[in-house]
Protein backbone atom coordinates (compact mmCIF):
# COMPACT_ATOMS: atom_id res chain seq x y z
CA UNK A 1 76.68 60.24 79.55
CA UNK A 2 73.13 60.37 80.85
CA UNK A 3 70.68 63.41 80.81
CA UNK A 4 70.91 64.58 84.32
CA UNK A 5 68.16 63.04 86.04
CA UNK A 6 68.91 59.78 85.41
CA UNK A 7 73.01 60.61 85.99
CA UNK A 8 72.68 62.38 89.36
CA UNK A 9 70.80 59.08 90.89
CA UNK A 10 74.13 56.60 89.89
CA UNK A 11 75.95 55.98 93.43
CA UNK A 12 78.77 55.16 91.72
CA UNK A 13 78.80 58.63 90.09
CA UNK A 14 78.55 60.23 93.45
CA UNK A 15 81.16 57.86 95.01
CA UNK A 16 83.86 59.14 92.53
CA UNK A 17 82.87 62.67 92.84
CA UNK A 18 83.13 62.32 96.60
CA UNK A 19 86.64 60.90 96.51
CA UNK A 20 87.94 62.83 93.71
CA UNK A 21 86.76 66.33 95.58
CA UNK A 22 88.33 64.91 98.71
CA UNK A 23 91.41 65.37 97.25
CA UNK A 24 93.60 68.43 97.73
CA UNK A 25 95.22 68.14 94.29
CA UNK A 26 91.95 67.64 92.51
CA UNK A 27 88.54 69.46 91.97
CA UNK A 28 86.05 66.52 90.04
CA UNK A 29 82.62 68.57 88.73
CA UNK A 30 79.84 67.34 86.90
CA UNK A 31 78.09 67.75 83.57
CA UNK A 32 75.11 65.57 82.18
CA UNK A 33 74.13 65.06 78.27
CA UNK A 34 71.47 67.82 77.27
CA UNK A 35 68.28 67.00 75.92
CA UNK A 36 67.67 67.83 72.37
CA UNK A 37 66.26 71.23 72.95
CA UNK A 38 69.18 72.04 75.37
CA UNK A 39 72.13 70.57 73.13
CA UNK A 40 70.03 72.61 70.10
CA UNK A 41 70.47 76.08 71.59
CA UNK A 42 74.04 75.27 72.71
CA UNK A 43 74.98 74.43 68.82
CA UNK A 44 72.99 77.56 67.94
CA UNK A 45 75.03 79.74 69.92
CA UNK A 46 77.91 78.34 69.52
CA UNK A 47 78.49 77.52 72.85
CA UNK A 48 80.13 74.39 74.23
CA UNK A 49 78.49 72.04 76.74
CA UNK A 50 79.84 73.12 80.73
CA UNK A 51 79.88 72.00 84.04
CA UNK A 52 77.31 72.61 86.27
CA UNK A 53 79.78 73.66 89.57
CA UNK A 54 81.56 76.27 86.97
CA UNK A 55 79.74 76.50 84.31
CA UNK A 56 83.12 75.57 82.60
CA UNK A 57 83.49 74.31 78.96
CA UNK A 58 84.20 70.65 78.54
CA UNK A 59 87.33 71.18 76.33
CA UNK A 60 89.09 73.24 79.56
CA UNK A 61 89.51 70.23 81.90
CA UNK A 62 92.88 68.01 82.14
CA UNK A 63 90.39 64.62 82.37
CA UNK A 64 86.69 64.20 80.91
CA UNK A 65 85.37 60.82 82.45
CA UNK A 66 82.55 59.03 81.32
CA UNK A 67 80.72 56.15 83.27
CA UNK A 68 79.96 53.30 81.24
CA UNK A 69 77.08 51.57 82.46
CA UNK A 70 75.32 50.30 79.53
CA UNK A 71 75.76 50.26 75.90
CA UNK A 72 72.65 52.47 74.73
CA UNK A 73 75.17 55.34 76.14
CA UNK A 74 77.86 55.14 74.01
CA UNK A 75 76.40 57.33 71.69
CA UNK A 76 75.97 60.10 73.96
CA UNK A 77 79.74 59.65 74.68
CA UNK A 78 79.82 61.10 70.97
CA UNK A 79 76.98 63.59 71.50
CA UNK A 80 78.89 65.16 75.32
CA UNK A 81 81.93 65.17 73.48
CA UNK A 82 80.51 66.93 70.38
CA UNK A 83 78.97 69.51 72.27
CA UNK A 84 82.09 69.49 74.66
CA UNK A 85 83.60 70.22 71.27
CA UNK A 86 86.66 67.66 71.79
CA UNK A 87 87.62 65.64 69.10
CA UNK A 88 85.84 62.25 68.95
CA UNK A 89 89.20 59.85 68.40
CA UNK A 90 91.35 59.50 70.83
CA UNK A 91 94.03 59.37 67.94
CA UNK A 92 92.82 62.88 66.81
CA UNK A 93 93.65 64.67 70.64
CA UNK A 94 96.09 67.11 70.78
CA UNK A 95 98.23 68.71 73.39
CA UNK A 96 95.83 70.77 75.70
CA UNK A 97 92.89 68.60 74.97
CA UNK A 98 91.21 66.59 77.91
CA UNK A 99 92.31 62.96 78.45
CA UNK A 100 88.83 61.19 78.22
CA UNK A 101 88.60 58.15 80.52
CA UNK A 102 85.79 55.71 80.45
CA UNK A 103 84.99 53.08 83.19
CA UNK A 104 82.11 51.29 84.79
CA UNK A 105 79.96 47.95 83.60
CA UNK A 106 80.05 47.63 79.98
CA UNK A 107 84.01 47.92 80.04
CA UNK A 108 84.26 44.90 80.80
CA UNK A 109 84.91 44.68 76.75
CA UNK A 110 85.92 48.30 75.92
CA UNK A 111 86.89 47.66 72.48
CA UNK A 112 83.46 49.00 71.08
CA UNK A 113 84.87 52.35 72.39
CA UNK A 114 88.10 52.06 72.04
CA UNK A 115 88.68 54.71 69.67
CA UNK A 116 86.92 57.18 71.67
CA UNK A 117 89.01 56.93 74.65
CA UNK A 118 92.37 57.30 76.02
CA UNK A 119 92.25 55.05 78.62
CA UNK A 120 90.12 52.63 80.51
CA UNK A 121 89.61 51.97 84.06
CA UNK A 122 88.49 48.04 84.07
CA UNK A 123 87.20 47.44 87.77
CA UNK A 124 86.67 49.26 90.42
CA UNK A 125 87.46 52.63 90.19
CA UNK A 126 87.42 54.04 93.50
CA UNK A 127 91.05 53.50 93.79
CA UNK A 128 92.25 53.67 90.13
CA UNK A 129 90.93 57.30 90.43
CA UNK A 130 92.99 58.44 93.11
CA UNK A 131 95.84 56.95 91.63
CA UNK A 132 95.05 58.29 88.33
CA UNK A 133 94.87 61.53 89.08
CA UNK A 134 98.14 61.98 91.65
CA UNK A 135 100.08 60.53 88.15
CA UNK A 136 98.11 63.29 86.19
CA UNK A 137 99.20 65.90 88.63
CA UNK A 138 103.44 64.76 88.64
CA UNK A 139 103.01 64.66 84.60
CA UNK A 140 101.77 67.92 84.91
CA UNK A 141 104.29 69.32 86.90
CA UNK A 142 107.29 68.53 84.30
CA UNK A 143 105.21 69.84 81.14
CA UNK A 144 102.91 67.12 80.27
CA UNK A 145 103.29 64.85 77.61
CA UNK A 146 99.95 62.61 76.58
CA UNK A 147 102.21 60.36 75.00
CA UNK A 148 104.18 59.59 78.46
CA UNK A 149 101.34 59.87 80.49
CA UNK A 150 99.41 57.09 78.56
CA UNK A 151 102.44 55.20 78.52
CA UNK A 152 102.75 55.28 82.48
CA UNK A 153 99.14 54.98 83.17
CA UNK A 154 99.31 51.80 81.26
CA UNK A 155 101.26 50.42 83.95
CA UNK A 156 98.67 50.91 86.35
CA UNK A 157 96.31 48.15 87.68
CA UNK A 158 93.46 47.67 85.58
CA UNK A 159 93.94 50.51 83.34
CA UNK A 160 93.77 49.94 79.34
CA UNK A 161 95.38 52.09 77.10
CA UNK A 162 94.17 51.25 73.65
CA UNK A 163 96.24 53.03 71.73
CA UNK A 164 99.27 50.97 72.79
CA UNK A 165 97.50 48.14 71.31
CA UNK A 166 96.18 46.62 68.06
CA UNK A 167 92.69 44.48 68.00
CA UNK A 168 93.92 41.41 66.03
């Protein structure tokens, strides 16, 4: 959720997009938070925030991943996903909107965000990626269900689902 000169230089960014493309059931793009004047005419328009490979709208793709790398960007994880026009809870996400995955640094303790997200990747997500995606791809082949597909992915190594949970 960084403006795009400071997101294109994260390697762990690149690393992700790298393996993701490298897939054959998968095609990862990219899209950075607008500056002001940018994310102005977009709201003036009308228009939602897109991809840079496609120029596609947010609110099109099956999975919207953010990387978490420091608290100062959680707020443009509400800003992207304003513009992206996708609900902002998790709980508010209906069928044909994106699952929105955070990972990275800061979640370490995701429960600041927890409401924002469907799922967490806690670690390294070089692998969890991959893995992600291939169960994605066999929910979407029956008809998929969010419900079961958070439900399985929370079986997963390292991945937290917090809507199957309640902060006590």
């Amino acid at each position: 959720p960084d403006v795009y000169e400071v997101g294109m230089s994260h390697l762990g960014s690149a690393i992700l997009y790298e393996i993701l493309n490298a897939r054959e059931d998968t095609f990862a793009q990219r899209v950075y938070a607008p500056w002001t004047d940018m994310a102005r005419l977009l709201a003036g328009k009308g228009a939602p925030l897109c991809s840079l490979e496609e120029d596609r709208p947010l609110s099109q793709f099956d999975i919207v991943g953010f990387n978490l790398s420091y608290e100062m960007s959680y707020t443009n994880v509400l800003y992207m996903l304003d513009l992206g026009k996708i609900p902002f809870l998790a709980s508010e996400r209906a069928a044909g909107c994106p699952v929105v995955v955070g990972g990275g640094s800061c979640v370490v303790n995701p429960e600041p965000m927890a409401d924002f997200f469907d799922l967490f990747v806690i670690g390294d997500g070089e692998e969890a990626a991959g893995e992600l995606c291939a169960l994605f791809a066999r929910h979407k082949e029956k008809g998929f269900d969010r419900k079961a597909f958070l439900l399985d992915a929370a079986n997963m190594e390292g991945v937290y689902v917090p809507s199957l949970y309640r902060p006590a």
